[in-house]
C-alpha atoms as a PDB file:
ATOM      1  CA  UNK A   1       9.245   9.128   6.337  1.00  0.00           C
ATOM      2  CA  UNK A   2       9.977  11.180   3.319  1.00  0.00           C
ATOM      3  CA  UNK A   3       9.740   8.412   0.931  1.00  0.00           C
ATOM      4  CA  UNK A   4       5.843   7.130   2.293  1.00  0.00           C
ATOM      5  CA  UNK A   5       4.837  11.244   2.114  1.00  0.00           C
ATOM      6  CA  UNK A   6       5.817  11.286  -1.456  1.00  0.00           C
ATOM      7  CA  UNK A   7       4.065   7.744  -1.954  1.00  0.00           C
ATOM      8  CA  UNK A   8       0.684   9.152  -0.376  1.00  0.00           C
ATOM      9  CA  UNK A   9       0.695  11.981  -2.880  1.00  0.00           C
ATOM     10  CA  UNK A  10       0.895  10.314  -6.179  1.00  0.00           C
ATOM     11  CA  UNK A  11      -1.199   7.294  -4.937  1.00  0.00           C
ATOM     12  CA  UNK A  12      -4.291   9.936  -4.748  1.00  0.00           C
ATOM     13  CA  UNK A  13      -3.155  10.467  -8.208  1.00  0.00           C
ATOM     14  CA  UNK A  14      -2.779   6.581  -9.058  1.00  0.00           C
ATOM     15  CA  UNK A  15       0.606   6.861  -9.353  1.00  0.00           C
ATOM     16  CA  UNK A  16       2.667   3.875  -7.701  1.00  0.00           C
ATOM     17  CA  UNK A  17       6.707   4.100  -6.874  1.00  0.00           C
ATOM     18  CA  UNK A  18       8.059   1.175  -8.563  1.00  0.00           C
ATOM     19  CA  UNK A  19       4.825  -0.339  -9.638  1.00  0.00           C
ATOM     20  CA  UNK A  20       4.254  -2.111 -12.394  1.00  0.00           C
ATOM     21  CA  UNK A  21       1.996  -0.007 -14.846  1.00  0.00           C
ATOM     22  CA  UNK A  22       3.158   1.832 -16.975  1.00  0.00           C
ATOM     23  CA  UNK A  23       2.242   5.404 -15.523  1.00  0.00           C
ATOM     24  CA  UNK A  24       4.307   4.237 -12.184  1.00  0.00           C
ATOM     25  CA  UNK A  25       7.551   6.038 -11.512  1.00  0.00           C
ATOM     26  CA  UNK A  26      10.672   4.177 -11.270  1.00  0.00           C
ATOM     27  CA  UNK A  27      12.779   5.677  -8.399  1.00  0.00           C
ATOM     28  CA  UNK A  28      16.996   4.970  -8.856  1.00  0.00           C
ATOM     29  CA  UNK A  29      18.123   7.216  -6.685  1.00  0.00           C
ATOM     30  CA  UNK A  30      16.882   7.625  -2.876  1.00  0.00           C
ATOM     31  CA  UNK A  31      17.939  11.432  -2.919  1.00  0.00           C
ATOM     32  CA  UNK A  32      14.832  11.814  -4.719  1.00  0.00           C
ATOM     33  CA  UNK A  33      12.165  11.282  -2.531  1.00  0.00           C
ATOM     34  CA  UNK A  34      13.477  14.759  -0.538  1.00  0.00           C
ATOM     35  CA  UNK A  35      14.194  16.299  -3.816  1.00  0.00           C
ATOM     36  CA  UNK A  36      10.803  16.518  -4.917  1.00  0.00           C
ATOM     37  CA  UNK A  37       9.004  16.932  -1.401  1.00  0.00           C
ATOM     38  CA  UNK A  38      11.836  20.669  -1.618  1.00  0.00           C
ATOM     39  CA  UNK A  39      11.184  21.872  -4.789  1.00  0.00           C
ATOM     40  CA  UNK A  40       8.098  20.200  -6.478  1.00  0.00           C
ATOM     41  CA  UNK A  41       7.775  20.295  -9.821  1.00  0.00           C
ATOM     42  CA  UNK A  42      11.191  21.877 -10.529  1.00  0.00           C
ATOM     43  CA  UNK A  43      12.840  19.172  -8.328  1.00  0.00           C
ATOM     44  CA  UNK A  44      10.531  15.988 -10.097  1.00  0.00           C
ATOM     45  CA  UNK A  45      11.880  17.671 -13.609  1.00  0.00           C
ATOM     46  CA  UNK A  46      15.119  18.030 -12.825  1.00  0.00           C
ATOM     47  CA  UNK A  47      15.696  14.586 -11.003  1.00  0.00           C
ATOM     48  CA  UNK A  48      14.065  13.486 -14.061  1.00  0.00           C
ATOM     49  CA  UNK A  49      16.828  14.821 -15.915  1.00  0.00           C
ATOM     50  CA  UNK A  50      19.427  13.614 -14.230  1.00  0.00           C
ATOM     51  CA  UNK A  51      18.509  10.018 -14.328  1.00  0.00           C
ATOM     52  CA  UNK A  52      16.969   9.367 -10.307  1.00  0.00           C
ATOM     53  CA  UNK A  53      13.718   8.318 -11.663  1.00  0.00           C
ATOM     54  CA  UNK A  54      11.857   6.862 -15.075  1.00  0.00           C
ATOM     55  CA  UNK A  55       8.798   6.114 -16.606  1.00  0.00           C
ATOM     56  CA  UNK A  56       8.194   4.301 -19.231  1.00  0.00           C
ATOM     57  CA  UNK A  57       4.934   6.559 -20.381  1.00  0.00           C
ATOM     58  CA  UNK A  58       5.686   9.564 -18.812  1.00  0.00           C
ATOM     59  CA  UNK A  59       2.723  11.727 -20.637  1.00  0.00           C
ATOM     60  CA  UNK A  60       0.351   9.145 -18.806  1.00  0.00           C
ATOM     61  CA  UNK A  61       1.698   9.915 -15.982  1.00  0.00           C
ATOM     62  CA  UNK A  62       1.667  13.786 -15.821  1.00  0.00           C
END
């Protein structure tokens, strides 16, 4: 449940998780999915930061 919520969201932004462009978030940890749906931006920076999730152009895809 968490995890399609937070997949909704960035699709209206054309944002995939685990897609294949570039912009698309990689997701390695599941904690993440209720991370960011808690504390928004600070939780997507600081998961960031600790190495749940990756993107390989991460300016395209702020």
């Amino acid at each position: 449940m968490l995890a399609k919520t937070v997949q909704q969201s960035l699709a209206h932004a054309g944002v995939a998780i685990n897609g294949s462009r570039s912009w698309d978030i990689q997701v390695h940890d599941k904690r993440w999915f209720r991370r960011v749906l808690l504390e928004k931006n600070l939780g997507l920076g600081e998961s960031y930061m600790d190495g749940w999730w990756d993107c390989e152009k991460i300016d395209e895809m702020i």
